[in-house]
N, C-alpha and C. Protein backbone atom coordinates (compact mmCIF):
# COMPACT_ATOMS: atom_id res chain seq x y z
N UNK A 1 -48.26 -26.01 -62.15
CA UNK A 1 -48.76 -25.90 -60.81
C UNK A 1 -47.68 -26.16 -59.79
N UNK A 2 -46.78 -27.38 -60.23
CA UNK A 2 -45.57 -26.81 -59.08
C UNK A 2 -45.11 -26.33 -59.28
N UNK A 3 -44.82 -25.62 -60.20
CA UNK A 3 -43.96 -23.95 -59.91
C UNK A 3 -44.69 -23.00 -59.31
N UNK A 4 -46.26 -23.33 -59.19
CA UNK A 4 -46.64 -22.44 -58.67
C UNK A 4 -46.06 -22.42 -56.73
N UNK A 5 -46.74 -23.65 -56.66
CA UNK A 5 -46.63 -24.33 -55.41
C UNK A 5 -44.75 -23.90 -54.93
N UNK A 6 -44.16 -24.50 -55.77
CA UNK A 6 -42.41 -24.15 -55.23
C UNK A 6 -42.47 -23.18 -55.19
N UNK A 7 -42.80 -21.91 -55.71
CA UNK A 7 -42.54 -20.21 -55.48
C UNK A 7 -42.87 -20.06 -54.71
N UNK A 8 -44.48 -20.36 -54.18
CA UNK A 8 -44.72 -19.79 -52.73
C UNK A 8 -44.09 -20.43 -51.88
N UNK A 9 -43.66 -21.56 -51.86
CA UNK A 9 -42.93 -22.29 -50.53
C UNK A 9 -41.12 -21.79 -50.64
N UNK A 10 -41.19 -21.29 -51.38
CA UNK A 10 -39.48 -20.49 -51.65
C UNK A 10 -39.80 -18.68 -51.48
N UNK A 11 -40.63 -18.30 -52.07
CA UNK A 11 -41.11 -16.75 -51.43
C UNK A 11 -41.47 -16.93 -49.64
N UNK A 12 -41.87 -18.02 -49.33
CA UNK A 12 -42.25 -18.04 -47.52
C UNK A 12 -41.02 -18.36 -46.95
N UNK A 13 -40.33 -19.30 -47.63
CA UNK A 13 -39.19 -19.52 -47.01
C UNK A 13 -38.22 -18.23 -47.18
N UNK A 14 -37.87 -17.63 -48.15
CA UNK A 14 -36.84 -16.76 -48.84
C UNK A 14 -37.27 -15.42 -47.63
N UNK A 15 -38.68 -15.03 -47.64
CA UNK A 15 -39.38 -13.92 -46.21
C UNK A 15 -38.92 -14.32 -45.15
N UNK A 16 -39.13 -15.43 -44.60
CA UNK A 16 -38.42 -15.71 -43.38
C UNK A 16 -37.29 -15.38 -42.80
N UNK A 17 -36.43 -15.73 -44.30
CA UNK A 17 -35.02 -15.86 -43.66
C UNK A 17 -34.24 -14.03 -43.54
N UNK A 18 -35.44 -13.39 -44.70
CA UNK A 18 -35.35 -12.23 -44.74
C UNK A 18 -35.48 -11.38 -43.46
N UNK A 19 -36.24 -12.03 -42.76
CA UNK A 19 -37.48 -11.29 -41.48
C UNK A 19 -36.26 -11.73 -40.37
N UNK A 20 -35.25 -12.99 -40.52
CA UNK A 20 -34.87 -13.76 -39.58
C UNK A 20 -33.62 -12.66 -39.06
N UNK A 21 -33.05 -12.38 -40.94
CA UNK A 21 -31.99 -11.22 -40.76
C UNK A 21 -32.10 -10.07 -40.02
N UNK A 22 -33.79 -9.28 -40.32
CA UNK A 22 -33.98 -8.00 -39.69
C UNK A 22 -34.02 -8.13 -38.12
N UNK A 23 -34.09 -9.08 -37.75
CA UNK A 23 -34.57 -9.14 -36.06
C UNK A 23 -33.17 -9.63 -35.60
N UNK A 24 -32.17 -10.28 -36.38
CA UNK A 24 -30.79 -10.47 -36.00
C UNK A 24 -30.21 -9.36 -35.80
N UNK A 25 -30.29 -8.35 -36.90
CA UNK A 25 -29.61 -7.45 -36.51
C UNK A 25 -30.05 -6.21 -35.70
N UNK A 26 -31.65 -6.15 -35.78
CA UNK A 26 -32.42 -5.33 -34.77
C UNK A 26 -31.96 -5.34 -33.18
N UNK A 27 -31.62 -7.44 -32.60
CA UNK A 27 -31.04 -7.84 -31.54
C UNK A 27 -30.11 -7.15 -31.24
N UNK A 28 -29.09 -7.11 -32.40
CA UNK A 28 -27.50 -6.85 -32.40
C UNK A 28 -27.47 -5.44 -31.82
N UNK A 29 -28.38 -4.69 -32.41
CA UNK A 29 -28.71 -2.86 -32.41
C UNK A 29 -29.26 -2.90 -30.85
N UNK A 30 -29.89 -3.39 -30.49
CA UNK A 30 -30.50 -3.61 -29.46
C UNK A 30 -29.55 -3.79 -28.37
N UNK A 31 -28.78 -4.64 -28.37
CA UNK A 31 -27.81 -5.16 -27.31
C UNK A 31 -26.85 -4.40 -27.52
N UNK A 32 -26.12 -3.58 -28.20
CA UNK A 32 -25.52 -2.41 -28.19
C UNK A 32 -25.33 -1.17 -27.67
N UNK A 33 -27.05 -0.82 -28.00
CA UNK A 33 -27.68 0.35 -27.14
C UNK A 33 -28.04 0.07 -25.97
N UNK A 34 -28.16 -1.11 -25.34
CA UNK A 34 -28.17 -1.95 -23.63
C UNK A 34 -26.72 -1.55 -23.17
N UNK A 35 -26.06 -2.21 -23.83
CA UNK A 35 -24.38 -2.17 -23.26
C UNK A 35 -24.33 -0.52 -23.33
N UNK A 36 -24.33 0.34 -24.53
CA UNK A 36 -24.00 1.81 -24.44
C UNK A 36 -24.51 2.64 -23.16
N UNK A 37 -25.96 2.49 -23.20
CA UNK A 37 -26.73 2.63 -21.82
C UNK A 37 -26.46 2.37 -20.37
N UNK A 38 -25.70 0.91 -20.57
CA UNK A 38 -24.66 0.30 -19.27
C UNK A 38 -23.84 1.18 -19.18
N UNK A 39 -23.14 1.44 -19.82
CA UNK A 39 -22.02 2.37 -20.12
C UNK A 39 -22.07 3.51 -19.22
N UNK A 40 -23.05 3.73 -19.69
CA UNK A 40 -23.76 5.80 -19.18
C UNK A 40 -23.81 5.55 -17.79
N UNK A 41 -24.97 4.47 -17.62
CA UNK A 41 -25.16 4.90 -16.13
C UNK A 41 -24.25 4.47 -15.28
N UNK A 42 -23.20 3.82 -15.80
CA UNK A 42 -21.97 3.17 -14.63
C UNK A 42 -21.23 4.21 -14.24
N UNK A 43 -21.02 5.27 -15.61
CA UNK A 43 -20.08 6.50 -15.22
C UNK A 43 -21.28 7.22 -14.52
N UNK A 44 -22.39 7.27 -14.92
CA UNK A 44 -22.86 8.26 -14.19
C UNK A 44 -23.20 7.87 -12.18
N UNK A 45 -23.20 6.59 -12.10
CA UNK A 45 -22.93 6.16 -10.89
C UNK A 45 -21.62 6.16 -9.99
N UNK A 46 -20.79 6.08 -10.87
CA UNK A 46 -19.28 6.39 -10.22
C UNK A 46 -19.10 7.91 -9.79
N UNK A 47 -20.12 8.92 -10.82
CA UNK A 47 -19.32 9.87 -10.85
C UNK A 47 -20.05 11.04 -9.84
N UNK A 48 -21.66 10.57 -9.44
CA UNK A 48 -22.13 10.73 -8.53
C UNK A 48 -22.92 10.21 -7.32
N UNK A 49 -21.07 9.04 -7.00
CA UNK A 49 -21.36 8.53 -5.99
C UNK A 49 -20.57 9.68 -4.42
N UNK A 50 -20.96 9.10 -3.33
CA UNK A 50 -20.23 10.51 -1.94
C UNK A 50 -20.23 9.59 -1.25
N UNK A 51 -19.53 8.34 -1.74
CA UNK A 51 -18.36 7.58 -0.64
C UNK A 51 -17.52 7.86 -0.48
N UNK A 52 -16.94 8.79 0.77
CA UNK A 52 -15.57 9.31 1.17
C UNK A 52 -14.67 8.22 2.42
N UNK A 53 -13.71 7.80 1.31
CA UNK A 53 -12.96 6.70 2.75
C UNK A 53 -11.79 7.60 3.83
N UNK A 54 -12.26 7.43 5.31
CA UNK A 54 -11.64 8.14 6.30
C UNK A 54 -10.81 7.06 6.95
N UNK A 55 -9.86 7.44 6.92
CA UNK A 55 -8.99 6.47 7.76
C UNK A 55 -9.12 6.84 9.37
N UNK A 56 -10.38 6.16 9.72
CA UNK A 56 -10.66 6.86 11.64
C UNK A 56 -9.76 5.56 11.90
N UNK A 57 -9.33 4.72 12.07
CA UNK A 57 -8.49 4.38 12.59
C UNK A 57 -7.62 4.64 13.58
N UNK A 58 -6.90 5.55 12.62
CA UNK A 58 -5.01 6.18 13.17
C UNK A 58 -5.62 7.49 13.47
N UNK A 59 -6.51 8.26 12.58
CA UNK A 59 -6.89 9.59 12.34
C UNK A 59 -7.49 9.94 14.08
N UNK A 60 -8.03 9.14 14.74
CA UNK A 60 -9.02 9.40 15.69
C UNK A 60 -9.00 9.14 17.04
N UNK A 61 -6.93 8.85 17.39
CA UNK A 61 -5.95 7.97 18.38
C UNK A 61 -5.89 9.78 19.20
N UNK A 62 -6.04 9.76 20.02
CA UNK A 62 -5.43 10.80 20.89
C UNK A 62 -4.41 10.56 21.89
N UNK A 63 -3.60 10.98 21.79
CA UNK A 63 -1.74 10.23 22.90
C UNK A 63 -1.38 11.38 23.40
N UNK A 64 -1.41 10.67 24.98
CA UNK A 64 -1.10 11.85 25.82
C UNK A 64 0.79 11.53 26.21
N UNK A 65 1.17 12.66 25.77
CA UNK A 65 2.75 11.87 25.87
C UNK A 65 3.34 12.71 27.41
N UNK A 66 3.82 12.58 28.16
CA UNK A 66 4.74 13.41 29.50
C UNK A 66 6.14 13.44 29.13
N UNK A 67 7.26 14.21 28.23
CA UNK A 67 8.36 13.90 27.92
C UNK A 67 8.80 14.14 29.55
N UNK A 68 10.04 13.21 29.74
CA UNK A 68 11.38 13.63 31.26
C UNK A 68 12.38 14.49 30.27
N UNK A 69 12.91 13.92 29.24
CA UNK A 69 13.84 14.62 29.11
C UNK A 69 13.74 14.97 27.15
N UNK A 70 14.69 15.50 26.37
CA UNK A 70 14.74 16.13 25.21
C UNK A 70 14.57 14.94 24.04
N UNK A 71 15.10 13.96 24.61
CA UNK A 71 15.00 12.52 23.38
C UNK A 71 14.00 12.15 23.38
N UNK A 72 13.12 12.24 24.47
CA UNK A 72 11.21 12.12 24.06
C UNK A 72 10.41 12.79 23.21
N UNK A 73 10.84 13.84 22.35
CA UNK A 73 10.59 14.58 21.27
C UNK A 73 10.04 13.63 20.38
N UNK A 74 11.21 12.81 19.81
CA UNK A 74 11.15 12.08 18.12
C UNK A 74 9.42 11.01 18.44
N UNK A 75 9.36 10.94 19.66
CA UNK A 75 7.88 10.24 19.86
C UNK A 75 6.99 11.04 19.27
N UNK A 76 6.77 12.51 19.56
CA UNK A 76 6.01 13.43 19.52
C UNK A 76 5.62 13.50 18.13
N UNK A 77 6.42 13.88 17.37
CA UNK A 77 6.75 13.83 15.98
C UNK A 77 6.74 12.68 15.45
N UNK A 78 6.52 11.55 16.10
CA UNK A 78 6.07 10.18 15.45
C UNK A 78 4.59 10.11 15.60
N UNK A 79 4.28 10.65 16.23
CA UNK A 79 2.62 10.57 16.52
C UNK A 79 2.06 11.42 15.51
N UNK A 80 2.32 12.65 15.82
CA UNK A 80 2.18 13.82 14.63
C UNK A 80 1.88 13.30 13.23
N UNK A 81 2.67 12.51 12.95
CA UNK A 81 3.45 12.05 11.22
C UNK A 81 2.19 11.05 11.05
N UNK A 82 1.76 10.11 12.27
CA UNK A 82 1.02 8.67 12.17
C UNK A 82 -0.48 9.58 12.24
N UNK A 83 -0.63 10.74 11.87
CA UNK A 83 -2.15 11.79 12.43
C UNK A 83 -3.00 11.13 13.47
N UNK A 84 -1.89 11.45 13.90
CA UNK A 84 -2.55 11.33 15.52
C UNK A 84 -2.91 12.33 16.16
N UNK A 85 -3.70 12.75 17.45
CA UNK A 85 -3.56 14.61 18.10
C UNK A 85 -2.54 13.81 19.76
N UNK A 86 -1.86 14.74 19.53
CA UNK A 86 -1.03 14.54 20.81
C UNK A 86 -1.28 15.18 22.06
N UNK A 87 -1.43 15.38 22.86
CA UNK A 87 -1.38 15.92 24.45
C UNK A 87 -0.06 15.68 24.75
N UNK A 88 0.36 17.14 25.02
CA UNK A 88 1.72 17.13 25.89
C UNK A 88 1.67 17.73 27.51
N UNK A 89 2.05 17.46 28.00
CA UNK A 89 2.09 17.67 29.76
C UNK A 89 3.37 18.27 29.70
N UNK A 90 4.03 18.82 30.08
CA UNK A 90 5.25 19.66 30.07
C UNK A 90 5.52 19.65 32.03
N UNK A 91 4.60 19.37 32.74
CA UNK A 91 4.39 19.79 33.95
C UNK A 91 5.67 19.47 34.47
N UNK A 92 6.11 17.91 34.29
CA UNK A 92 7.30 16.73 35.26
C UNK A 92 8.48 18.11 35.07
N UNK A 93 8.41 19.22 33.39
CA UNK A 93 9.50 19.26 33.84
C UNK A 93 9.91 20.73 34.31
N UNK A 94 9.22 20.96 35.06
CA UNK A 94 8.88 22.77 35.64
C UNK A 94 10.67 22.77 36.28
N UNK A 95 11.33 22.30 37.09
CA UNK A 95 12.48 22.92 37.28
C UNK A 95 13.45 22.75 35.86
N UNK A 96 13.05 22.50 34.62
CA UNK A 96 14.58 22.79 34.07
C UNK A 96 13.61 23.11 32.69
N UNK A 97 14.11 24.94 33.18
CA UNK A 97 12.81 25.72 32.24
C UNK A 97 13.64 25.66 30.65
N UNK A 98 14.76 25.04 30.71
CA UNK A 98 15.76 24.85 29.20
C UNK A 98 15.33 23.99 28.19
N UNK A 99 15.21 23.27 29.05
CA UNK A 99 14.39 21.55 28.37
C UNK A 99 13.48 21.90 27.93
N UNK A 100 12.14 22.36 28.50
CA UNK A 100 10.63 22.59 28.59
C UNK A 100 10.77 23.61 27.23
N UNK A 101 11.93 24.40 26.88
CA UNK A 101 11.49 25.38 25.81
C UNK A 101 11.88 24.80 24.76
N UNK A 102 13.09 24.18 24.73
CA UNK A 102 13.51 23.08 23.32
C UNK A 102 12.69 22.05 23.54
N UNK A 103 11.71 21.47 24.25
CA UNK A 103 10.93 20.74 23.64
C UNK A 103 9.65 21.79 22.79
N UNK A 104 9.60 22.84 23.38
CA UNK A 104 8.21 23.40 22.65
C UNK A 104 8.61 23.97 21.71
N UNK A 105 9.76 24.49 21.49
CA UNK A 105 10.48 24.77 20.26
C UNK A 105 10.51 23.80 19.21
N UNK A 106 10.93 22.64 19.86
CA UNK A 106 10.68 21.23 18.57
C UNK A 106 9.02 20.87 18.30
N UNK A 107 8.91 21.26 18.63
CA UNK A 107 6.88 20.74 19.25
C UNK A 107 6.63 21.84 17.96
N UNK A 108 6.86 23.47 18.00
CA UNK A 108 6.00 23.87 17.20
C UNK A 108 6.71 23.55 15.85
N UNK A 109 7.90 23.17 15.52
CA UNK A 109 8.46 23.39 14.49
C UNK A 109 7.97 21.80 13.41
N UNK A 110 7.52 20.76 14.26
CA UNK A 110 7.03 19.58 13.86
C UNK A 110 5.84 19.98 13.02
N UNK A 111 4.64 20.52 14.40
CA UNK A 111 3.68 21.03 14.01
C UNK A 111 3.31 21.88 12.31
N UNK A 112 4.35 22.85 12.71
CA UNK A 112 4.69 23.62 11.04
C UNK A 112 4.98 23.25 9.76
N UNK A 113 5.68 21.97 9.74
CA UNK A 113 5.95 21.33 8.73
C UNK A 113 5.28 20.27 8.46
N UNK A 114 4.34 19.96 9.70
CA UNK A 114 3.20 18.66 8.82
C UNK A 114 2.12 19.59 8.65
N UNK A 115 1.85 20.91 8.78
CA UNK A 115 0.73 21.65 8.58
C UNK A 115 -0.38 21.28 9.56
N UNK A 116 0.08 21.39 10.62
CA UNK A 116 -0.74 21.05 11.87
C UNK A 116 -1.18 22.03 12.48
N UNK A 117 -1.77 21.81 14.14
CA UNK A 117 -1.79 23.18 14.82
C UNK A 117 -1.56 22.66 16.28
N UNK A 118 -1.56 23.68 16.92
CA UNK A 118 -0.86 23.57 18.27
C UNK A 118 -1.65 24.46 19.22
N UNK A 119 -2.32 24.38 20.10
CA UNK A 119 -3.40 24.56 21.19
C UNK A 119 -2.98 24.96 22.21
N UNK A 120 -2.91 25.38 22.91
CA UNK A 120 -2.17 25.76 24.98
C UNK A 120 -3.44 25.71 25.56
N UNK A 121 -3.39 24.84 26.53
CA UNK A 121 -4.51 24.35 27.47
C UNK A 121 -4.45 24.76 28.70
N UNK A 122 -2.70 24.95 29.56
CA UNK A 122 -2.78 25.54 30.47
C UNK A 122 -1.40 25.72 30.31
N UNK A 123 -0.54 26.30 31.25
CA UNK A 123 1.14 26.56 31.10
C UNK A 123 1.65 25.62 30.67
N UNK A 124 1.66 24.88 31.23
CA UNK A 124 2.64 23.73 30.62
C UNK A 124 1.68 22.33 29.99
N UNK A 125 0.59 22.15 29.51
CA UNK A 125 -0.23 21.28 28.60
C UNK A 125 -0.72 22.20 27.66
N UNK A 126 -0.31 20.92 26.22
CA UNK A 126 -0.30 21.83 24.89
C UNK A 126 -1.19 20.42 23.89
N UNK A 127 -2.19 20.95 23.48
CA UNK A 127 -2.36 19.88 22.18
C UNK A 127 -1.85 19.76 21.10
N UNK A 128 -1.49 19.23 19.86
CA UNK A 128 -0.85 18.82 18.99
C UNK A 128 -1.90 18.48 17.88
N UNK A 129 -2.77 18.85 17.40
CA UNK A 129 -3.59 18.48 15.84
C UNK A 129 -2.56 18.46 14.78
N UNK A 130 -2.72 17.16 14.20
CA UNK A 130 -2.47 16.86 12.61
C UNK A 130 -3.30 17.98 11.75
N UNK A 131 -2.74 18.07 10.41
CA UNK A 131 -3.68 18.57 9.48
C UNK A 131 -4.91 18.23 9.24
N UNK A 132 -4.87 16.70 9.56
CA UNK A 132 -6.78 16.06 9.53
C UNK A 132 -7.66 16.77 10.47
N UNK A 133 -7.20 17.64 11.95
CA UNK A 133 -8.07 17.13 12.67
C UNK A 133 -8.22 19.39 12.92
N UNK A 134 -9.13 19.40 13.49
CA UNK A 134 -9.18 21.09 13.98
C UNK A 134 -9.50 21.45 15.53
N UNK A 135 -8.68 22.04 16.06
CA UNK A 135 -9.03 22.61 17.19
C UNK A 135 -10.15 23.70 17.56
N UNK A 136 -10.85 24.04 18.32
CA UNK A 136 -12.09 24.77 18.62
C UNK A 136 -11.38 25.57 19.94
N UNK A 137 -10.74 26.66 19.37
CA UNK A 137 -10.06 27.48 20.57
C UNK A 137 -11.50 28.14 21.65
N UNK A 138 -12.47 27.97 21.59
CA UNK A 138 -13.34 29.09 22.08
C UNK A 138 -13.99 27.90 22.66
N UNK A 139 -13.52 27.38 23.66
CA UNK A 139 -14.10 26.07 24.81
C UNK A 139 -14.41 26.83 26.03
N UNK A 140 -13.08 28.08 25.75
CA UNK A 140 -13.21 28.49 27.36
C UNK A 140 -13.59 29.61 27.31
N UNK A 141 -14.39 30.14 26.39
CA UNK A 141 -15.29 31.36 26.71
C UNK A 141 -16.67 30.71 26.45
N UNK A 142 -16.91 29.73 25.98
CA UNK A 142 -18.04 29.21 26.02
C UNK A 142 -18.41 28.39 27.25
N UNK A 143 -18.05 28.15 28.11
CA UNK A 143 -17.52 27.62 29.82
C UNK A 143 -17.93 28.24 30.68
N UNK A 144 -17.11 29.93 30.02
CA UNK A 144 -16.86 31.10 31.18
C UNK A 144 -18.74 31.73 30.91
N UNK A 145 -18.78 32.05 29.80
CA UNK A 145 -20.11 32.24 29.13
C UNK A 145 -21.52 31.36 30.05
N UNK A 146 -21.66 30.36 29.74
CA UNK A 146 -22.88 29.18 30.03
C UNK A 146 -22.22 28.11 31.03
N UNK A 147 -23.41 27.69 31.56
CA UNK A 147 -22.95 27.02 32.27
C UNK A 147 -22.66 25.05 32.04
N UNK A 148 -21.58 24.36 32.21
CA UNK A 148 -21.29 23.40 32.04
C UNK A 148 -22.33 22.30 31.57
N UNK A 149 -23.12 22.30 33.09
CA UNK A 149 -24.28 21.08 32.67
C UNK A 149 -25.86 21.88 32.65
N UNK A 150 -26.74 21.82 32.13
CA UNK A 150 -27.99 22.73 32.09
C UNK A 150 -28.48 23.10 33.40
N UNK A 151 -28.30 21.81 34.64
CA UNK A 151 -29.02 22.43 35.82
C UNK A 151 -28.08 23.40 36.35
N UNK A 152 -26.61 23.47 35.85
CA UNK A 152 -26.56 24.56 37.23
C UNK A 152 -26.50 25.86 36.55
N UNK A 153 -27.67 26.71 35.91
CA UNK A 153 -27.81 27.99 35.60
C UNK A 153 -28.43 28.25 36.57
């Protein structure tokens, strides 16, 4: 009779530890396929996330520069480089039509090599866009077109 008695208390015990194994490693399987699953949706969160970082900062500075004379250039082209949009006034220098063309000569050639663009606003005022930014040439047929503020049609 205690052998009977010890078998079953060694068959209940011996099941247990049996049952103890399957759910150890069921856990193990379990927490695997959690982490694998982590896995998935982290790439799949990274990979359709549409956070785009803009540097408005520097990107969004508009500098109105008035050169006097030809060494006020390397400003121009410092602004340009920092994507900035520049405004140039050319006006100060209407008698010395030499100057006024080697600066716009340096002006477009800046422009060209940072892949920018360059605007004419009136004879002698010119805008300056970086590659970040785009000009909307058709201000002044949309002006000439409609009228400014709604009441005065």
């Amino acid at each position: 009779m205690s052998n009977g008695i010890l078998s079953k208390i060694k068959n209940m015990l011996t099941e247990e530890d049996y049952y103890d194994d399957d759910d150890e490693m069921e856990a193990e399987v379990d927490e695997r396929e959690d982490d694998l699953e982590r896995n998935d949706m982290s790439t799949i969160r990274t990979s359709t996330s549409k956070v785009v970082n803009l540097h408005t900062s520097n990107s969004m500075k508009v500098v109105i520069v008035e050169p006097k004379k030809y060494d006020d250039v390397t400003v121009i082209a410092d602004h340009l480089k920092q994507k900035r949009t520049v405004i140039v006034n050319l006006e100060g220098l209407s008698q010395d039509v030499d100057t006024r063309k080697a600066i716009f000569y340096f002006m477009s050639g800046a422009v060209y090599v940072l892949d920018g663009s360059i605007q004419k606003v009136s004879k002698a005022i010119f805008i300056l866009a970086p590659n970040n930014v785009d000009i909307d040439a058709n201000i002044k047929k949309e002006l000439e077109s409609k009228a400014f503020f709604p009441w005065q049609k």
